[in-house]
N, C-alpha and C. Protein backbone atom coordinates (compact mmCIF):
# COMPACT_ATOMS: atom_id res chain seq x y z
N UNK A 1 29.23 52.70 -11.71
CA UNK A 1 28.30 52.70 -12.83
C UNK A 1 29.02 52.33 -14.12
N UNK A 2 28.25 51.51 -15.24
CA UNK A 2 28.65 51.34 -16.32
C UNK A 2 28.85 52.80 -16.96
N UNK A 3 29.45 52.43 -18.15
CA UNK A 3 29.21 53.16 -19.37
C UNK A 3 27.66 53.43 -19.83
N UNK A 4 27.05 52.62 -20.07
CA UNK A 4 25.76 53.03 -20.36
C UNK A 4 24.99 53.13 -19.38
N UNK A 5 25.10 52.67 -18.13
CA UNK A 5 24.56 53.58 -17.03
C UNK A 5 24.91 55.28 -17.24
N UNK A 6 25.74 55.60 -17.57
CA UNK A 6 26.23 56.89 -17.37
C UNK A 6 25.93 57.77 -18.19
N UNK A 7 25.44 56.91 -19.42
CA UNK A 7 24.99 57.56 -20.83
C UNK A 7 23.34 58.06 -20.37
N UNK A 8 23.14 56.87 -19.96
CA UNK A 8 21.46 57.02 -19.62
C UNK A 8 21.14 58.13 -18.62
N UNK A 9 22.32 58.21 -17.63
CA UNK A 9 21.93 59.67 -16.90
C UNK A 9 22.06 60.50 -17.40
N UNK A 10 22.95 60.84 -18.21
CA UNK A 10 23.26 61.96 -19.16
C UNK A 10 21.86 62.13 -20.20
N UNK A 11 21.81 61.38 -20.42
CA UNK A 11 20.35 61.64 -21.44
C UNK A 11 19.05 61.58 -20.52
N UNK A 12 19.06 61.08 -19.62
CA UNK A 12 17.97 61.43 -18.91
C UNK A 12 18.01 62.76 -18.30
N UNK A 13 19.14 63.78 -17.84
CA UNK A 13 18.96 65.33 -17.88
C UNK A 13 18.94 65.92 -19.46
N UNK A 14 19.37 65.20 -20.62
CA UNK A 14 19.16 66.04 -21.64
C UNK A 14 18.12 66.31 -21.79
N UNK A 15 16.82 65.08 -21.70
CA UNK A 15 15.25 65.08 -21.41
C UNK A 15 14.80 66.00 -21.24
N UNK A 16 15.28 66.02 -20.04
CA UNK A 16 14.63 67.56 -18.90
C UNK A 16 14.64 69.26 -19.76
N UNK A 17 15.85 69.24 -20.49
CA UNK A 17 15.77 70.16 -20.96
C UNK A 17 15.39 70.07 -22.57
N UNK A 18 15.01 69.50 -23.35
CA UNK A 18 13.96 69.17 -23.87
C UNK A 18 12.70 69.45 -24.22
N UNK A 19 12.28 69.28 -22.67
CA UNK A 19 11.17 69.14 -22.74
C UNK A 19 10.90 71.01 -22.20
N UNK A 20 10.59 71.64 -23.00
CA UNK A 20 10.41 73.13 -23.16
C UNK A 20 9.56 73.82 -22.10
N UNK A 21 7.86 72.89 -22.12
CA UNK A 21 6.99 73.57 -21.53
C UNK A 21 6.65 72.80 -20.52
N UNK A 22 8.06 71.88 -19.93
CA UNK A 22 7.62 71.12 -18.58
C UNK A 22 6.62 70.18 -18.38
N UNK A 23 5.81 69.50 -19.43
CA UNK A 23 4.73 68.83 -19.49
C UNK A 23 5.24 67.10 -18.94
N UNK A 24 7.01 66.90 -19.18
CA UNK A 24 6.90 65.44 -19.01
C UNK A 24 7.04 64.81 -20.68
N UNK A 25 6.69 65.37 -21.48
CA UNK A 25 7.11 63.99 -22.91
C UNK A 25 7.46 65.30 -23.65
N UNK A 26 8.17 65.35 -24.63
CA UNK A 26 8.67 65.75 -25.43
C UNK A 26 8.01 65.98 -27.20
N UNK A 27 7.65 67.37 -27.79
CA UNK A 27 6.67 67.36 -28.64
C UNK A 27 7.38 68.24 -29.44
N UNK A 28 6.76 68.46 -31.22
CA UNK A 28 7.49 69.07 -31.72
C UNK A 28 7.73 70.89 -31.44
N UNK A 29 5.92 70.85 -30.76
CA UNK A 29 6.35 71.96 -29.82
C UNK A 29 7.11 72.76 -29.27
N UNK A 30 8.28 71.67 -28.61
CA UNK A 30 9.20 71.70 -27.78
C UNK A 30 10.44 72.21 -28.57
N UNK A 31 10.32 71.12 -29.07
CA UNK A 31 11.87 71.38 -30.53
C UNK A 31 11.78 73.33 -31.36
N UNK A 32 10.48 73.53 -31.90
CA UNK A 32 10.15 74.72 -31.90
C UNK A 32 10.74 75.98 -31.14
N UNK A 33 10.51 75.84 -29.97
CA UNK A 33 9.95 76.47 -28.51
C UNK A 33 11.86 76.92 -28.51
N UNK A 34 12.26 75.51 -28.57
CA UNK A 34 14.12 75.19 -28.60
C UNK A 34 14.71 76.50 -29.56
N UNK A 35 13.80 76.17 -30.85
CA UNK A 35 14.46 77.27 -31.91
C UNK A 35 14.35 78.60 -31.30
N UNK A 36 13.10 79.14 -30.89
CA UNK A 36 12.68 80.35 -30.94
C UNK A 36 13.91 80.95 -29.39
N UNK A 37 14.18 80.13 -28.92
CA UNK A 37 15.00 80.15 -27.58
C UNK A 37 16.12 80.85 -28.36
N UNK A 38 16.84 79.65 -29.39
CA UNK A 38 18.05 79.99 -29.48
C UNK A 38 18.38 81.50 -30.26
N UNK A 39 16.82 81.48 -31.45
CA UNK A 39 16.81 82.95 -32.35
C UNK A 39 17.07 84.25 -31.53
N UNK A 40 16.34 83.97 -30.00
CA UNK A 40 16.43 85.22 -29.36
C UNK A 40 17.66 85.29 -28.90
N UNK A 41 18.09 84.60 -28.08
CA UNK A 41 19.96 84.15 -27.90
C UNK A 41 20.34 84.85 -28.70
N UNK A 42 20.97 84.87 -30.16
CA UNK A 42 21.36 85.52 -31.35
C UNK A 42 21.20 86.69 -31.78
N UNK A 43 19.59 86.96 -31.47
CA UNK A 43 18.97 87.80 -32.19
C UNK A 43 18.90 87.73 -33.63
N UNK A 44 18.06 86.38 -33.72
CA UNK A 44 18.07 86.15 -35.09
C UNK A 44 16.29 86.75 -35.52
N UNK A 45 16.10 87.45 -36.45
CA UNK A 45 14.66 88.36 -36.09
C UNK A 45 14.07 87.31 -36.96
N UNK A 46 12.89 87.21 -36.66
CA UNK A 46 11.71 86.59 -37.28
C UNK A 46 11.67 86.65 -39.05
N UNK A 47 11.44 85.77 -39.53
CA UNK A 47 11.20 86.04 -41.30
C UNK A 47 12.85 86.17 -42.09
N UNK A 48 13.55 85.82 -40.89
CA UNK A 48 15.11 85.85 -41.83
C UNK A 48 15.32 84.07 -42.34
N UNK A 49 16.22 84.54 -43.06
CA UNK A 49 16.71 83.36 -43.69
C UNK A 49 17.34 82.37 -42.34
N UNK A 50 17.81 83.25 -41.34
CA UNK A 50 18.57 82.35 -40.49
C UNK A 50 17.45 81.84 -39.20
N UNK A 51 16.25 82.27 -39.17
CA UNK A 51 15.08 81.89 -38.28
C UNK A 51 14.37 81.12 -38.89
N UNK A 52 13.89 80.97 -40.36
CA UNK A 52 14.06 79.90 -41.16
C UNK A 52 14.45 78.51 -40.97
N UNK A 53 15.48 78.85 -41.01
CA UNK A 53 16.68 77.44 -41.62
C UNK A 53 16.99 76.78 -39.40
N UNK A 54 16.93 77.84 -38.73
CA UNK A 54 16.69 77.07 -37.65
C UNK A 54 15.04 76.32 -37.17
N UNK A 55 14.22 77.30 -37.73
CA UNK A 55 12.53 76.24 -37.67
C UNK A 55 12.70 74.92 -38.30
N UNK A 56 13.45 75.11 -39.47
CA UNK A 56 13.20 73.70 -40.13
C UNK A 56 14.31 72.59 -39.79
N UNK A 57 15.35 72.76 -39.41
CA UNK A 57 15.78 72.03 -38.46
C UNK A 57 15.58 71.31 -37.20
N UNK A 58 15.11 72.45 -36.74
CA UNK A 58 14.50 72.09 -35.11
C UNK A 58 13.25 70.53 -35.52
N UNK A 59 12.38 70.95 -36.55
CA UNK A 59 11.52 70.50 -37.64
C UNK A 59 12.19 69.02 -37.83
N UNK A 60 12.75 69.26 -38.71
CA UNK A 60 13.35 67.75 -38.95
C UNK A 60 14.15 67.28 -37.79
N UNK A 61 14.80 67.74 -36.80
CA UNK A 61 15.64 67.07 -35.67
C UNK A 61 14.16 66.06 -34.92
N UNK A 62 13.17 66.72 -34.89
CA UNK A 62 11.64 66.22 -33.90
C UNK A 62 11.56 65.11 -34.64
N UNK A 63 11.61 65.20 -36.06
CA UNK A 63 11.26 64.15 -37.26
C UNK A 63 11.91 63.16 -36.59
N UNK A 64 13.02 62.94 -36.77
CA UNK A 64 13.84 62.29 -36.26
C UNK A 64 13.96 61.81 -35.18
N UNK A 65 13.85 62.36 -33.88
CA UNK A 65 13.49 61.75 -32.58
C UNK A 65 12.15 61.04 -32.61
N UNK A 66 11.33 61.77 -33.30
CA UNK A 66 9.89 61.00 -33.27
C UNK A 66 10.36 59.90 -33.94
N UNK A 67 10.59 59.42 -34.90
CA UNK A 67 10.92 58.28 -35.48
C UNK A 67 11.44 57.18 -35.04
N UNK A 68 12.78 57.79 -33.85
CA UNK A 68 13.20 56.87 -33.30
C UNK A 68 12.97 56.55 -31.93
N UNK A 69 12.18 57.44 -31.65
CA UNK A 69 11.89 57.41 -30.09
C UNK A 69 10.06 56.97 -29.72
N UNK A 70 9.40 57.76 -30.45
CA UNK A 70 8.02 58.00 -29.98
C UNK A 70 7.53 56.41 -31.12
N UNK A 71 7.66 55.36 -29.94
CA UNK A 71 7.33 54.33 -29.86
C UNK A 71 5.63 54.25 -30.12
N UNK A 72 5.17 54.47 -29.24
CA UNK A 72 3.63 54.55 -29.47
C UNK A 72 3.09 55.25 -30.28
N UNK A 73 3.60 56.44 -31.33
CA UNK A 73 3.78 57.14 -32.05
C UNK A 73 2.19 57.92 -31.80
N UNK A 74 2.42 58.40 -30.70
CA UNK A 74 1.46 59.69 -30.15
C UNK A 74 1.95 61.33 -30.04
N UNK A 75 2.54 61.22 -30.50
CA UNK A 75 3.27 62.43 -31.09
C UNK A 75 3.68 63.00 -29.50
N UNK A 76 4.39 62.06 -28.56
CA UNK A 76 4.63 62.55 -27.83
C UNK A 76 6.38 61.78 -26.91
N UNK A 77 6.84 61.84 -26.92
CA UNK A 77 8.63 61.53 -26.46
C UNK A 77 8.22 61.36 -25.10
N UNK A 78 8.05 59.93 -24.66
CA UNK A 78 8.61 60.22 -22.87
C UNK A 78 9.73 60.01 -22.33
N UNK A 79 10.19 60.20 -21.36
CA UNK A 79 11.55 60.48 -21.05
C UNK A 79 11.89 58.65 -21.44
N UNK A 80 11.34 57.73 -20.80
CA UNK A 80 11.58 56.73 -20.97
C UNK A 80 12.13 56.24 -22.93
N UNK A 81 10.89 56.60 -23.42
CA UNK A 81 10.86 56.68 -24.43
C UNK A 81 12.60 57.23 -25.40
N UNK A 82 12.75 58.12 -24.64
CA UNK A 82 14.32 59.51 -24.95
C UNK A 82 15.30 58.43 -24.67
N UNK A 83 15.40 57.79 -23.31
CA UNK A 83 16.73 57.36 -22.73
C UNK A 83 16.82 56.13 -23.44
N UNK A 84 15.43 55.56 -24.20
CA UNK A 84 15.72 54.16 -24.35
C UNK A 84 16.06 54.43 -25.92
N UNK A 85 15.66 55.19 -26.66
CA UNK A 85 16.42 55.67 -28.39
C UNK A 85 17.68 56.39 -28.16
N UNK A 86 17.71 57.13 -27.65
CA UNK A 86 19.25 57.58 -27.29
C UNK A 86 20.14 56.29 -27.14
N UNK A 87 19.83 55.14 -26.16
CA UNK A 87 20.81 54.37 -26.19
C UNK A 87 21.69 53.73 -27.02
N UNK A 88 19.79 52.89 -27.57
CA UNK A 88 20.34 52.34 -29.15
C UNK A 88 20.28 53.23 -30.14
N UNK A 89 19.92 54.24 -30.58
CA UNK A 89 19.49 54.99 -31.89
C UNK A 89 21.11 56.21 -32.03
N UNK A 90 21.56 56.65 -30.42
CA UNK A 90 22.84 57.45 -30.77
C UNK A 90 24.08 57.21 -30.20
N UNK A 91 23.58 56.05 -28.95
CA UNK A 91 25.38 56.07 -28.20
C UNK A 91 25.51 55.09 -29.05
N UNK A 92 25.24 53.67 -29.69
CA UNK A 92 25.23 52.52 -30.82
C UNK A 92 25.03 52.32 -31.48
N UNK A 93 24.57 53.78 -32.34
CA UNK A 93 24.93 54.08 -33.96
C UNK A 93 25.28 56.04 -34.04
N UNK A 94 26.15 55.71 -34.07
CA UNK A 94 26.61 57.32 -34.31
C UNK A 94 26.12 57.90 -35.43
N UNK A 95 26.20 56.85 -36.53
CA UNK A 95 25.48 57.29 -37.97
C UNK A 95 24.09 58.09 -37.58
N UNK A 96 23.60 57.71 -36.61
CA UNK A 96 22.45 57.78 -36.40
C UNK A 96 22.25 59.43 -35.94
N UNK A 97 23.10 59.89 -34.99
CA UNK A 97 23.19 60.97 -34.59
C UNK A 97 23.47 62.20 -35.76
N UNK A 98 24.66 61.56 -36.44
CA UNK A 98 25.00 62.43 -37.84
C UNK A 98 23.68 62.62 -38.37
N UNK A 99 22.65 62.09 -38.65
CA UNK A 99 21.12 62.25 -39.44
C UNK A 99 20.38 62.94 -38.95
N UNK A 100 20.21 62.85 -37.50
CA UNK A 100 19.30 62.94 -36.77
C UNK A 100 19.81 64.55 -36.21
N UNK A 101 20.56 64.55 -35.51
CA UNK A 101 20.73 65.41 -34.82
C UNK A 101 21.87 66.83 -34.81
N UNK A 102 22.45 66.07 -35.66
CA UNK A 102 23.24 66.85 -36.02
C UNK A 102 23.46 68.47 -36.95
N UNK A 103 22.19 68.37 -38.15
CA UNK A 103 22.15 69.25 -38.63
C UNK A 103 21.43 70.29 -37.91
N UNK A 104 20.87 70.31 -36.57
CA UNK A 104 20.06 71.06 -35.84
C UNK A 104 21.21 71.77 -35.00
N UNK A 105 21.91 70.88 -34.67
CA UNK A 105 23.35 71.22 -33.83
C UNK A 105 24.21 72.55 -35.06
N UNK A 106 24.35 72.23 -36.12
CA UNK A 106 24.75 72.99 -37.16
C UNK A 106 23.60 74.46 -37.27
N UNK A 107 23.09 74.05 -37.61
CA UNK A 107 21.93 75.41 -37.13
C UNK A 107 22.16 76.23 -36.18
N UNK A 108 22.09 75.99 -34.79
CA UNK A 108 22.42 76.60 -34.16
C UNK A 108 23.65 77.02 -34.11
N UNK A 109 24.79 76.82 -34.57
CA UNK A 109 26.22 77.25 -34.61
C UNK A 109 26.08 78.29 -35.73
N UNK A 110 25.17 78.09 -36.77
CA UNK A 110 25.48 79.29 -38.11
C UNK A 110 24.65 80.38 -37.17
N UNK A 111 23.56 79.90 -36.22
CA UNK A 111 23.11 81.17 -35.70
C UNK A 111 23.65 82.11 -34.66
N UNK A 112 24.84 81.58 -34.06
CA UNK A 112 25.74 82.50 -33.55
C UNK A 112 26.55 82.73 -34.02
N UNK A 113 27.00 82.28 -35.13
CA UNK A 113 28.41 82.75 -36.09
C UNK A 113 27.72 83.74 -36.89
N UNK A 114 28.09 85.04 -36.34
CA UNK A 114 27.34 86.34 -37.14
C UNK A 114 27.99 86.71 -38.03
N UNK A 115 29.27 86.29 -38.65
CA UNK A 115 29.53 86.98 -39.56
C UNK A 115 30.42 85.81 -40.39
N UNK A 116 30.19 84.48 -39.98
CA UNK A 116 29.95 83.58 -41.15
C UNK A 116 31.70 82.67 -41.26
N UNK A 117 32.50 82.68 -40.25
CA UNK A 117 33.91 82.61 -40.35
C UNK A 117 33.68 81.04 -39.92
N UNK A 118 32.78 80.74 -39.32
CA UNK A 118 32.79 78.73 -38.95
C UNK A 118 33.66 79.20 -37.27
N UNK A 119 33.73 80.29 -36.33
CA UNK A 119 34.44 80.11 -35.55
C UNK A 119 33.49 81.11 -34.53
N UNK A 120 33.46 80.96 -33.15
CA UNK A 120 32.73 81.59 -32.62
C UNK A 120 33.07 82.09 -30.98
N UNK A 121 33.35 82.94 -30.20
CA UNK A 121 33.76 83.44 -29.06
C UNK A 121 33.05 82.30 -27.98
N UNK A 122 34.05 82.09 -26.85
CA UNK A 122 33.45 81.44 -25.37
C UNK A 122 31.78 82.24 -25.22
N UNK A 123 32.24 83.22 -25.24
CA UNK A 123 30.63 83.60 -24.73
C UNK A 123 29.67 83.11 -25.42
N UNK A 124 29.61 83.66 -26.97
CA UNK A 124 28.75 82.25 -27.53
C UNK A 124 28.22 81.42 -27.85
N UNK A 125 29.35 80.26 -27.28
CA UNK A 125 29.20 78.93 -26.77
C UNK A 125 28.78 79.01 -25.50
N UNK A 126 28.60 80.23 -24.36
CA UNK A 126 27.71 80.17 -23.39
C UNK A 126 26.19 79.96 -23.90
N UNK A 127 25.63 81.05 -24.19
CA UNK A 127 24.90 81.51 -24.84
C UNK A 127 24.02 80.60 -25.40
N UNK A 128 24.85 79.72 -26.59
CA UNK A 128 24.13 78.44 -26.70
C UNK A 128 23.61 77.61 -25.95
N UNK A 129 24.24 77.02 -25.25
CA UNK A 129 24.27 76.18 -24.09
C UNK A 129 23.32 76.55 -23.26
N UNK A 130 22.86 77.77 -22.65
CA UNK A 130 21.91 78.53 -21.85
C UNK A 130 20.23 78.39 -22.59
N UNK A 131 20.86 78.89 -24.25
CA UNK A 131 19.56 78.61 -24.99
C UNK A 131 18.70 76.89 -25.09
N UNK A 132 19.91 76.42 -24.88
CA UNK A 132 19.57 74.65 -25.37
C UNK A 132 19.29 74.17 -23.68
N UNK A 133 19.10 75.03 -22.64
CA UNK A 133 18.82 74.70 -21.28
C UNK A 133 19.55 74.32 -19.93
N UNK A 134 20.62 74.70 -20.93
CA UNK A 134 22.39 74.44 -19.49
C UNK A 134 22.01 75.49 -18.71
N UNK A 135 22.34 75.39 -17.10
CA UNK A 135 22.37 75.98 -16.18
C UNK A 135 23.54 77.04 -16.60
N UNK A 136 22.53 78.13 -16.25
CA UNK A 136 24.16 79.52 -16.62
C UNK A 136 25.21 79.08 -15.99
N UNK A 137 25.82 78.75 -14.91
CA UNK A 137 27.21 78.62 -14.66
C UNK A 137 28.01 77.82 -14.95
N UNK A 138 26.98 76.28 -15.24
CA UNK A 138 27.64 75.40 -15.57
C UNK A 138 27.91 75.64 -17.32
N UNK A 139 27.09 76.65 -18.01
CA UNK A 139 27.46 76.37 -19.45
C UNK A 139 28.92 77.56 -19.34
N UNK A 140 28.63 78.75 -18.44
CA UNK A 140 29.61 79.09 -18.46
C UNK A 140 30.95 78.27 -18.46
N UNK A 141 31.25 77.56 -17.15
CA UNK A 141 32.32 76.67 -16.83
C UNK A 141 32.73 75.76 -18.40
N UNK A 142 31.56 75.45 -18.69
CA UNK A 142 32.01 74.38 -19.87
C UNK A 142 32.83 75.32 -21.32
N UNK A 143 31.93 75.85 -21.85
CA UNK A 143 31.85 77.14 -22.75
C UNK A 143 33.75 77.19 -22.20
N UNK A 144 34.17 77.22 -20.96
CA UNK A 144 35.75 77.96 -20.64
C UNK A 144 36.56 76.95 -21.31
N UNK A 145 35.87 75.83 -20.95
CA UNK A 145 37.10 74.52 -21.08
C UNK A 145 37.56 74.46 -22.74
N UNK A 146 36.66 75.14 -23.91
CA UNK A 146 36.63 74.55 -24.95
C UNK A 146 38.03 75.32 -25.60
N UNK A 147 38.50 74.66 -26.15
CA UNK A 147 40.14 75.27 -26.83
C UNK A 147 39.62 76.10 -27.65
N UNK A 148 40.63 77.35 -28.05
CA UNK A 148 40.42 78.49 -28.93
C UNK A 148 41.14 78.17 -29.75
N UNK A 149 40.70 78.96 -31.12
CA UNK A 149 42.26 79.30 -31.71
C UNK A 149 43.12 80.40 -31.69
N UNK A 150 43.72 80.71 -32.32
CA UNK A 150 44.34 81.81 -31.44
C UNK A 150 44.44 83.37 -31.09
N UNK A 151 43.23 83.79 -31.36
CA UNK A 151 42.41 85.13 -31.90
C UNK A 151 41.25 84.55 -30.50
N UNK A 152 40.95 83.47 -29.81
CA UNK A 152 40.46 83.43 -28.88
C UNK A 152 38.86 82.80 -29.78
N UNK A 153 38.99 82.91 -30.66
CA UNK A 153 37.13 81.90 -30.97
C UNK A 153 37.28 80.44 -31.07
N UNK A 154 36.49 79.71 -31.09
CA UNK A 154 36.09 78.40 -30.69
C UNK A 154 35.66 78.24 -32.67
N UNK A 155 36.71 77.28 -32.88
CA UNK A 155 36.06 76.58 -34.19
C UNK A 155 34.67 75.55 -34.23
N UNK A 156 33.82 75.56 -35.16
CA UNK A 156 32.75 74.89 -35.67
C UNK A 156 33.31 73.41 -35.43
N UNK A 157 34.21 73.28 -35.69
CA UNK A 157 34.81 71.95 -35.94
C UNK A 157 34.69 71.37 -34.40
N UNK A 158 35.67 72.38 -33.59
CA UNK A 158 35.30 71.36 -32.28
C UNK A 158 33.92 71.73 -31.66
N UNK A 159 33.14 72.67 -31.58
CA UNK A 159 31.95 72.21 -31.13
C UNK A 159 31.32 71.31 -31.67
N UNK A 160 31.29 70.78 -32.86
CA UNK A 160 30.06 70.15 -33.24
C UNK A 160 31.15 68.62 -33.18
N UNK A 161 32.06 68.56 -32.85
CA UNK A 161 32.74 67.27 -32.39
C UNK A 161 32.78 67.08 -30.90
N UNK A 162 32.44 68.24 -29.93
CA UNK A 162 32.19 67.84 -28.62
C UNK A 162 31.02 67.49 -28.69
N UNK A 163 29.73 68.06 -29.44
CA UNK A 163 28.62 67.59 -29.35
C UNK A 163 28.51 66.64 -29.84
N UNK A 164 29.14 65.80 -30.76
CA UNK A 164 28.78 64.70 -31.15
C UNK A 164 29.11 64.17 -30.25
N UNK A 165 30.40 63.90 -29.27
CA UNK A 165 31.20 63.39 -28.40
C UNK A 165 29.91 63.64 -26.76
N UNK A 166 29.43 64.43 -26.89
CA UNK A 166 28.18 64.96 -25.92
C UNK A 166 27.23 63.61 -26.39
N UNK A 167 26.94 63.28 -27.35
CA UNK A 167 25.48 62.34 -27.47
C UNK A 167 25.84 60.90 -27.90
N UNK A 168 26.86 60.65 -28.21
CA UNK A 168 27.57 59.24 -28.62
C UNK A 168 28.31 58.64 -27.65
N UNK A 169 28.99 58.90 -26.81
CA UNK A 169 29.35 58.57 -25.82
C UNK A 169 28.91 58.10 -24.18
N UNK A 170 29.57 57.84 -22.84
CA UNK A 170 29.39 57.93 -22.05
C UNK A 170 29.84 58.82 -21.03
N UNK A 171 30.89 59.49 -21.97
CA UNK A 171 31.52 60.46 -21.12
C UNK A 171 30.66 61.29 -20.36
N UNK A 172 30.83 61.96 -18.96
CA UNK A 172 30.28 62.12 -18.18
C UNK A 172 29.98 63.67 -18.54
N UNK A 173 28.80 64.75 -18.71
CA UNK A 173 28.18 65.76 -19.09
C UNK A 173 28.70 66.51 -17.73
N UNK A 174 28.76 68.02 -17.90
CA UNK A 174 28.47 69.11 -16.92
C UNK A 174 27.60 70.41 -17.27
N UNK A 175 27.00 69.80 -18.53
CA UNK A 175 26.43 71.04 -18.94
C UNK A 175 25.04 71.34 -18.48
N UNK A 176 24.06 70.13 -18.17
CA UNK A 176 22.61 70.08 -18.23
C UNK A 176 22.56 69.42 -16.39
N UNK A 177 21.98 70.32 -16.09
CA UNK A 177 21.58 69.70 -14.67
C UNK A 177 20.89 68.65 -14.47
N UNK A 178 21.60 67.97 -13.72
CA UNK A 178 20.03 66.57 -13.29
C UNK A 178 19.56 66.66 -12.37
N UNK A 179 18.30 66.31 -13.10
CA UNK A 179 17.09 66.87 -12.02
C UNK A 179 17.12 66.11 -10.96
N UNK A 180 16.33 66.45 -9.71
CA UNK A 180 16.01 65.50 -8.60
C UNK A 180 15.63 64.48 -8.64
């Protein structure tokens, strides 16, 4: 397989998990559905500043996929729709990802960083990963691989550089199962 063969499978299981309430296309619904996932993950309670600032992210991340994805602009993402903006919109413009997707990715990192240091424990980074739809073992497994510093937490810096490295690339994913 190519490189962008490999991208496209990878984003075609990111799809899957995505898509929240299993319907098949992707809605802001979904992106929502994503937040309220990750608040409980955290325990971020309803009406806080930090359940907030992840709605409106989740909010503008949809903005953003809708824009670049929802072609027919039916307020609805089909997978086709996902694999074919992902290609061009984030593995062949990264800029693109920085806009788009990224500050949602940031969101969710301030919502497990409970006490605000930019650095956050393996478990965590399970945690996340579980919330955003990784198979528990495999986010476990991944969540292991990520370097600490030396107090054992995972800096902001490299998660949100594996995740960029997660959606810009072809490198091959273990976090999100592909479906049948």
């Amino acid at each position: 397989m190519s490189e962008l063969d490999d991208y496209a499978a990878k984003m075609a299981a990111r799809f899957h998990t995505f898509d929240q309430d299993g319907d098949g296309s992707i809605t802001r619904r979904d992106f929502r559905l994503m937040a309220e996932r990750v608040a409980r993950a955290f325990a971020v309670a309803d009406g806080t500043d930090r359940a907030a600032a992840l709605q409106e992210a989740a909010d503008r991340y949809w903005e953003g996929m809708a824009t670049l994805a929802d072609g027919d602009l039916d307020g609805h993402i089909t997978r086709e729709e996902f694999v074919g903006a992902a290609l061009v919109g984030l593995h062949q413009d990264p800029e693109a990802f920085t806009r788009i997707a990224l500050p949602w990715h940031r969101a969710v990192f301030t919502a497990a960083d409970h006490d605000g240091d930019r650095r956050v424990t393996v478990n965590a980074v399970d945690l996340m990963l579980v919330a955003l739809g990784a198979e528990p073992d495999q986010a476990r497994r991944v969540a292991a691989e990520h370097r600490t510093d030396p107090t054992g937490h995972i800096t902001e810096e490299e998660i949100l550089a594996a995740v960029t490295a997660y959606y810009t690339t072809g490198e091959p994913q273990r976090a999100f199962a592909v479906p049948a």
